[in-house]
C-alpha atoms as a PDB file:
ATOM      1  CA  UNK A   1     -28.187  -7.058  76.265  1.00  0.00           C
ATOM      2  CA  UNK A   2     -26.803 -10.143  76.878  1.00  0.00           C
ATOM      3  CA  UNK A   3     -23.415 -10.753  75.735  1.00  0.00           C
ATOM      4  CA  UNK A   4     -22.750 -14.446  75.669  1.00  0.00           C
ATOM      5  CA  UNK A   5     -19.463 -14.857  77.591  1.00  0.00           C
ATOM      6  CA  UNK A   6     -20.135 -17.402  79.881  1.00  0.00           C
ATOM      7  CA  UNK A   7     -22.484 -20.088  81.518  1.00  0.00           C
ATOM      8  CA  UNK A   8     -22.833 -22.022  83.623  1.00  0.00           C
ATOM      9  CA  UNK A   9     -24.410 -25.813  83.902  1.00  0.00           C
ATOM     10  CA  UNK A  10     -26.148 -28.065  86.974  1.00  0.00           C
ATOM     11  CA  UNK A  11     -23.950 -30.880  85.204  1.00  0.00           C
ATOM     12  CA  UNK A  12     -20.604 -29.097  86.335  1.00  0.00           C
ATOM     13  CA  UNK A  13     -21.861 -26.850  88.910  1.00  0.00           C
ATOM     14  CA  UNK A  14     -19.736 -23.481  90.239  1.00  0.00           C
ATOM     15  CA  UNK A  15     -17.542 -24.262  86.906  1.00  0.00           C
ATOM     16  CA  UNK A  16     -17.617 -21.599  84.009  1.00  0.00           C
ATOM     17  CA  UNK A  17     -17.684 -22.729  81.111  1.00  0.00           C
ATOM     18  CA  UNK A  18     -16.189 -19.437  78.896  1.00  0.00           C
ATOM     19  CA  UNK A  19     -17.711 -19.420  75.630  1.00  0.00           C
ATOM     20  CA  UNK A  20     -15.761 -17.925  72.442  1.00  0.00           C
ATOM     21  CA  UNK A  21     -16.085 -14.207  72.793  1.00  0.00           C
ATOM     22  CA  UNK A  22     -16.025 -14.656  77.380  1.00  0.00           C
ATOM     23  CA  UNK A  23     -12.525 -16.645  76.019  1.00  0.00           C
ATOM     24  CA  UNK A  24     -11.150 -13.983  74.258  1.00  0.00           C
ATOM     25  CA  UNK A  25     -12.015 -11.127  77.105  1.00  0.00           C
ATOM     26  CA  UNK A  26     -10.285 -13.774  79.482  1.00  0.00           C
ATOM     27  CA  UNK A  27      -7.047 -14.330  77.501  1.00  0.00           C
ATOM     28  CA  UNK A  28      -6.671 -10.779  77.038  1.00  0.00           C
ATOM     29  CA  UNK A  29      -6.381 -10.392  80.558  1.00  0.00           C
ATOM     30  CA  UNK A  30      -4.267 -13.080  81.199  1.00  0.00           C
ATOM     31  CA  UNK A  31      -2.134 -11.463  78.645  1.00  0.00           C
ATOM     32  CA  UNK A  32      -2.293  -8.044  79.891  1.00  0.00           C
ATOM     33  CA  UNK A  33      -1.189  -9.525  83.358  1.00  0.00           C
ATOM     34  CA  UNK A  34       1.810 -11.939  82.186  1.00  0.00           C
ATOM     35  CA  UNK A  35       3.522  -8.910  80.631  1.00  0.00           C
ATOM     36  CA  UNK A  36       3.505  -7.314  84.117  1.00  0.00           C
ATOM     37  CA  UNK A  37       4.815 -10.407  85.577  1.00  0.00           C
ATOM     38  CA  UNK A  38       7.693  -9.946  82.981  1.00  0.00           C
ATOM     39  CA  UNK A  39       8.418  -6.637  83.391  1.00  0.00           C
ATOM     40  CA  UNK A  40       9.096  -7.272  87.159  1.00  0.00           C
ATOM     41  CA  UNK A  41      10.581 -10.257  86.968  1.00  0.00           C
ATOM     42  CA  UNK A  42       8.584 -12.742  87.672  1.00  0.00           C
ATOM     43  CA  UNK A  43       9.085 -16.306  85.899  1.00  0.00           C
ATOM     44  CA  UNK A  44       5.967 -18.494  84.914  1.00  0.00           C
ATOM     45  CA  UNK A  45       5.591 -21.718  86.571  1.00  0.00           C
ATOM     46  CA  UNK A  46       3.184 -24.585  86.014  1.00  0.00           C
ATOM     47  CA  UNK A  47       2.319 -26.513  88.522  1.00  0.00           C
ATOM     48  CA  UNK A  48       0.136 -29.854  89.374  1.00  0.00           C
ATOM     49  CA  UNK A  49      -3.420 -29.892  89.883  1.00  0.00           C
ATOM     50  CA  UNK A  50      -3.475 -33.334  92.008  1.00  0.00           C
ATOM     51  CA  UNK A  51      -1.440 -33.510  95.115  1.00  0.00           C
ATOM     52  CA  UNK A  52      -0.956 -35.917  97.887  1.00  0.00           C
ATOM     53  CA  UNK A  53      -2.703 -34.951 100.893  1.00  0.00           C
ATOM     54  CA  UNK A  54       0.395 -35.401 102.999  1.00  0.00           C
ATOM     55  CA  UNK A  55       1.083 -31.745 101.374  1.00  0.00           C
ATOM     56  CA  UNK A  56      -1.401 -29.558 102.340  1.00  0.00           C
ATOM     57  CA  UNK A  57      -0.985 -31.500 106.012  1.00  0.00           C
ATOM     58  CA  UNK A  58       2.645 -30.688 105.853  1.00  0.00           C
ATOM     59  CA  UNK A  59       1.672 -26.856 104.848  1.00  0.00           C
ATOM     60  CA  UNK A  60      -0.879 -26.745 107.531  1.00  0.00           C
ATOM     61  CA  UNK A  61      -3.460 -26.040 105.073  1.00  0.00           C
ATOM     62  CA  UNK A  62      -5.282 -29.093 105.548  1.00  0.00           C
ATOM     63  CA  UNK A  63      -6.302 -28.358 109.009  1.00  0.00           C
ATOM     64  CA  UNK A  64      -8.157 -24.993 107.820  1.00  0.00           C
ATOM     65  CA  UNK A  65      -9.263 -26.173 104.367  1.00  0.00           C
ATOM     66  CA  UNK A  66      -9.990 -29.642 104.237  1.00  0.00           C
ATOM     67  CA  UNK A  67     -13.603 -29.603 104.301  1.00  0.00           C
ATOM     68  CA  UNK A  68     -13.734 -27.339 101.394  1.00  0.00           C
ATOM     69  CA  UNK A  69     -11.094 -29.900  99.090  1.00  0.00           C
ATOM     70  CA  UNK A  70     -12.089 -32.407  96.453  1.00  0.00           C
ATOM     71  CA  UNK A  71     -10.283 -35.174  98.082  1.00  0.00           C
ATOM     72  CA  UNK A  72     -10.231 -39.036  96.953  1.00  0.00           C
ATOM     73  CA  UNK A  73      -8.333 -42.625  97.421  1.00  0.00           C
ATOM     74  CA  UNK A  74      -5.325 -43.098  94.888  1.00  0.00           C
ATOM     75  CA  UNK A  75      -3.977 -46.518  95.696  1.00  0.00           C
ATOM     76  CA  UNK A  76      -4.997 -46.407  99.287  1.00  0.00           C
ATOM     77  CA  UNK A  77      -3.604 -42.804  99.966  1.00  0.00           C
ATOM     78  CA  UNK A  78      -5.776 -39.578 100.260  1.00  0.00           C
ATOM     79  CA  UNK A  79      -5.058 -37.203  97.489  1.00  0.00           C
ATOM     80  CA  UNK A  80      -6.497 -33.750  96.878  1.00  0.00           C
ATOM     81  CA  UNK A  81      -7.268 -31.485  93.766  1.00  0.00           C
ATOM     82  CA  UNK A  82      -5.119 -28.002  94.426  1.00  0.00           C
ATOM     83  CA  UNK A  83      -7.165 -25.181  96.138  1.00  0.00           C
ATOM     84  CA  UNK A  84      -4.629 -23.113  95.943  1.00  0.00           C
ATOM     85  CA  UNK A  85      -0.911 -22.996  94.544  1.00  0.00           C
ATOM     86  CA  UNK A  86       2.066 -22.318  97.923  1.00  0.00           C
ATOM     87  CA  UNK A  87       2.721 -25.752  98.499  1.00  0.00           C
ATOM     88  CA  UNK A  88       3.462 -26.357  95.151  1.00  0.00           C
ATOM     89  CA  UNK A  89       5.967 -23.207  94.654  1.00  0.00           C
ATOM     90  CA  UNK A  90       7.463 -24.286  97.978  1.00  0.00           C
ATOM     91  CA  UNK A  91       8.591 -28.057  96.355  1.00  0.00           C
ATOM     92  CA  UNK A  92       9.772 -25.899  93.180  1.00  0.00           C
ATOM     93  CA  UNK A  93      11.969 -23.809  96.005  1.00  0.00           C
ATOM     94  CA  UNK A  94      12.747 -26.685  97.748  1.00  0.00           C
ATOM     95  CA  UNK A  95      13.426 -28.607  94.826  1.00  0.00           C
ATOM     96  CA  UNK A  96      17.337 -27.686  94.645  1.00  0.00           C
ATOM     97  CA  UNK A  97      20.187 -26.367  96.249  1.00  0.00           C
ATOM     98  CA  UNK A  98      20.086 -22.478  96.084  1.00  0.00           C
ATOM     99  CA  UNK A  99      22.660 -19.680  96.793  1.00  0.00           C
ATOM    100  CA  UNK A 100      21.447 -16.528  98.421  1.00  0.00           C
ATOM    101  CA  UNK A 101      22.971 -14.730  95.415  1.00  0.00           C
ATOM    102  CA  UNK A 102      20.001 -16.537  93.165  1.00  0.00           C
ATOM    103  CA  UNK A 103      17.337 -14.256  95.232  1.00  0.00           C
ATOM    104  CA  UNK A 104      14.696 -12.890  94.914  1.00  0.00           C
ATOM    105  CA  UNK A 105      12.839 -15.443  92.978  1.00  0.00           C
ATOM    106  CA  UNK A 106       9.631 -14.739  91.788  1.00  0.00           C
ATOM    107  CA  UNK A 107       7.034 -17.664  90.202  1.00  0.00           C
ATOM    108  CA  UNK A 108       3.685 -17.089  88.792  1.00  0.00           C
ATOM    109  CA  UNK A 109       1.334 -19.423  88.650  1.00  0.00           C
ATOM    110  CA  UNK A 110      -2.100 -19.314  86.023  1.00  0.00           C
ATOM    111  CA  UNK A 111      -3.095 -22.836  87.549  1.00  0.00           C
ATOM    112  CA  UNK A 112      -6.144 -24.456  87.717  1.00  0.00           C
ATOM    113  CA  UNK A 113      -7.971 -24.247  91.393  1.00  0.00           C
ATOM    114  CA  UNK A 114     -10.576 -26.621  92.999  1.00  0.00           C
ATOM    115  CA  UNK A 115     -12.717 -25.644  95.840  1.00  0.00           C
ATOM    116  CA  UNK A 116     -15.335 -27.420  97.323  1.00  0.00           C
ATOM    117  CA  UNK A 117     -17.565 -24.622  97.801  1.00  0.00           C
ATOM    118  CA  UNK A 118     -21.122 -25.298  99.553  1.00  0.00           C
ATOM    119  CA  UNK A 119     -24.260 -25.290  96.575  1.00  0.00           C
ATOM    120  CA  UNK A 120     -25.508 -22.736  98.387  1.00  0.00           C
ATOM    121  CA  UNK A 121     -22.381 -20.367  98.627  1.00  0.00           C
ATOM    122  CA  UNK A 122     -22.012 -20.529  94.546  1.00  0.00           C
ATOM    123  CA  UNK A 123     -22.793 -16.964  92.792  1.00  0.00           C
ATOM    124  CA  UNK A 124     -21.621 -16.290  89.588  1.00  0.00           C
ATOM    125  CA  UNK A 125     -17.459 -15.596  89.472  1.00  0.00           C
ATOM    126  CA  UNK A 126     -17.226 -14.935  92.979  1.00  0.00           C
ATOM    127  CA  UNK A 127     -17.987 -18.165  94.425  1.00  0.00           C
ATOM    128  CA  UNK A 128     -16.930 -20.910  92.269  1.00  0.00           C
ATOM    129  CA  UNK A 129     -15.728 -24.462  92.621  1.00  0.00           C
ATOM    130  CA  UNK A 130     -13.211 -24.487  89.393  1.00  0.00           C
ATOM    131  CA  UNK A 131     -11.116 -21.263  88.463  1.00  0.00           C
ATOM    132  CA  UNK A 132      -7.920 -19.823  87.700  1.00  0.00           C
ATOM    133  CA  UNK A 133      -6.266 -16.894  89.068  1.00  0.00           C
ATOM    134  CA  UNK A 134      -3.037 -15.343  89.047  1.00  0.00           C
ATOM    135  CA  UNK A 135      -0.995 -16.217  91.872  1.00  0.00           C
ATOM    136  CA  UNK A 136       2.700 -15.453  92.639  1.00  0.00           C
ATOM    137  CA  UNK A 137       5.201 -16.055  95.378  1.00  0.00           C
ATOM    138  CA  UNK A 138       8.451 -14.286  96.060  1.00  0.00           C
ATOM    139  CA  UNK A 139      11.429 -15.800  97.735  1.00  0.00           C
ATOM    140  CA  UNK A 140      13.911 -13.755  98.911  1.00  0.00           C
ATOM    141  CA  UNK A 141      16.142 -12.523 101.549  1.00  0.00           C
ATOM    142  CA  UNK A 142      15.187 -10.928 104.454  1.00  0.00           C
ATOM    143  CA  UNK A 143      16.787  -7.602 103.456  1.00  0.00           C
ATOM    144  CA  UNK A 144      15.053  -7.618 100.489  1.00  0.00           C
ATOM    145  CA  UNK A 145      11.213  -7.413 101.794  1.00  0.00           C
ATOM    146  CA  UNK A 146      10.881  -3.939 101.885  1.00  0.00           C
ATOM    147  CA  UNK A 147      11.844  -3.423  98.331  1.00  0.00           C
ATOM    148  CA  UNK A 148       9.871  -6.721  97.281  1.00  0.00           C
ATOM    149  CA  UNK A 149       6.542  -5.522  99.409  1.00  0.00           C
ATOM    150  CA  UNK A 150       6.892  -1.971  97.788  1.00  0.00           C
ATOM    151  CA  UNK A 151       7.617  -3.985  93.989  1.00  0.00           C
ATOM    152  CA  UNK A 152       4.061  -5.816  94.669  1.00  0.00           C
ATOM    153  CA  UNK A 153       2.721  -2.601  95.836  1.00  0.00           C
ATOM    154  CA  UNK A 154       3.358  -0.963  92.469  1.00  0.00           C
ATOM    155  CA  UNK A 155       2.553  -4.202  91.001  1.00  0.00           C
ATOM    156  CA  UNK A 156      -1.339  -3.987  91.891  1.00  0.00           C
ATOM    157  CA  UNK A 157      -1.160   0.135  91.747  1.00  0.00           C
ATOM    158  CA  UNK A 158      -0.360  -0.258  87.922  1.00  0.00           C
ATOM    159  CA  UNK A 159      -2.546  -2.922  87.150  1.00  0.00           C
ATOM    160  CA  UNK A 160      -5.447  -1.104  88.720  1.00  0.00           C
ATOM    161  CA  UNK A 161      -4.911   2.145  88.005  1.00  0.00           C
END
C-alpha cells in the first residue's frame, strides 16, 4: 500500500519533496531528536546555507569535496551551497572571546545540505542532492573528551534503542 509521504520530481532531481502526512512523520522525528539534544545540553544553532568558498578551502574540505558542491560566481568570487555544517559551527566558536570555564559547548544544527551527487548515484533517501540531518559539534577541553565521547555514546544508544 502506498502511503503517500514523499516524491520525488526530474524538475528538482535527488530533492524530496515531503508531502503532508511524509511532513508530519518527519517533524515528529525532528522533535523526538531536539528533546535529546536538550536533555544533554546541546543548544540549537542555525546556520547559513551559502558560504564563500574561501571556507571550505580554509577547512580543507574543498580539496576532498569540491567536485560534489553546487558552486557559482557572486560578484566575481566562488561561493558554495553548504554540504555539510563544521565550518559554520567553527565561525560561531570562533566568533568571540571564550573562557575555558564556558566549555563544553555543544551546537546542533537541523540545516539544510547540498550535495552534488552524480544522476546516477541518486536512490531514494540515501543518495540525495538536498536534505537535512541532524548534526552537532562539541567544543570542549581536552579533559573533557572522555566524558563527552561516552555522553554521545549514550546519545545514539538511547535514540536507537
Amino acid at each position: 500500500m502506498k502511503q503517500n509521504l514523499i516524491m520525488f520530481h526530474e524538475l528538482s532531481a535527488g530533492s524530496a519533496f515531503w508531502l503532508p502526512h511524509g511532513a508530519r512523520i518527519y517533524n515528529k522525528l525532528v522533535n523526538f531528536i531536539k528533546e535529546h539534544y536538550w536533555k544533554r545540553g546541546y543548544d540549537e544553532v542555525i546556520t547559513p546555507n551559502v558560504y564563500n568558498l574561501d571556507l571550505w578551502h580554509q577547512s580543507g574540505h574543498a580539496m576532498h569535496y569540491k567536485d560534489a558542491m553546487f558552486c557559482f560566481d557572486v560578484e566575481g568570487k566562488e561561493w558554495a551551497m553548504k554540504p555539510m555544517n563544521c565550518p559554520g559551527h567553527c565561525l560561531m566558536f570562533a566568533g568571540k572571546i571564550r573562557s575555558y570555564r564556558d566549555l563544553p559547548i555543544r551546537y546542533a544544527d537541523f540545516g539544510v545540505l547540498h550535495r552534488n551527487e552524480l544522476s546516477g548515484a541518486l536512490s531514494g533517501l540515501t543518495r540525495v542532492r538536498r536534505f537535512q540531518q541532524d548534526d552537532a559539534h562539541v567544543f570542549c577541553r581536552e579533559d573533557q573528551i572522555e566524558v563527552e565521547v561516552i555522553g554521545a555514546l549514550d546519545f545514539m544508544q538511547s535514540v536507537y534503542t
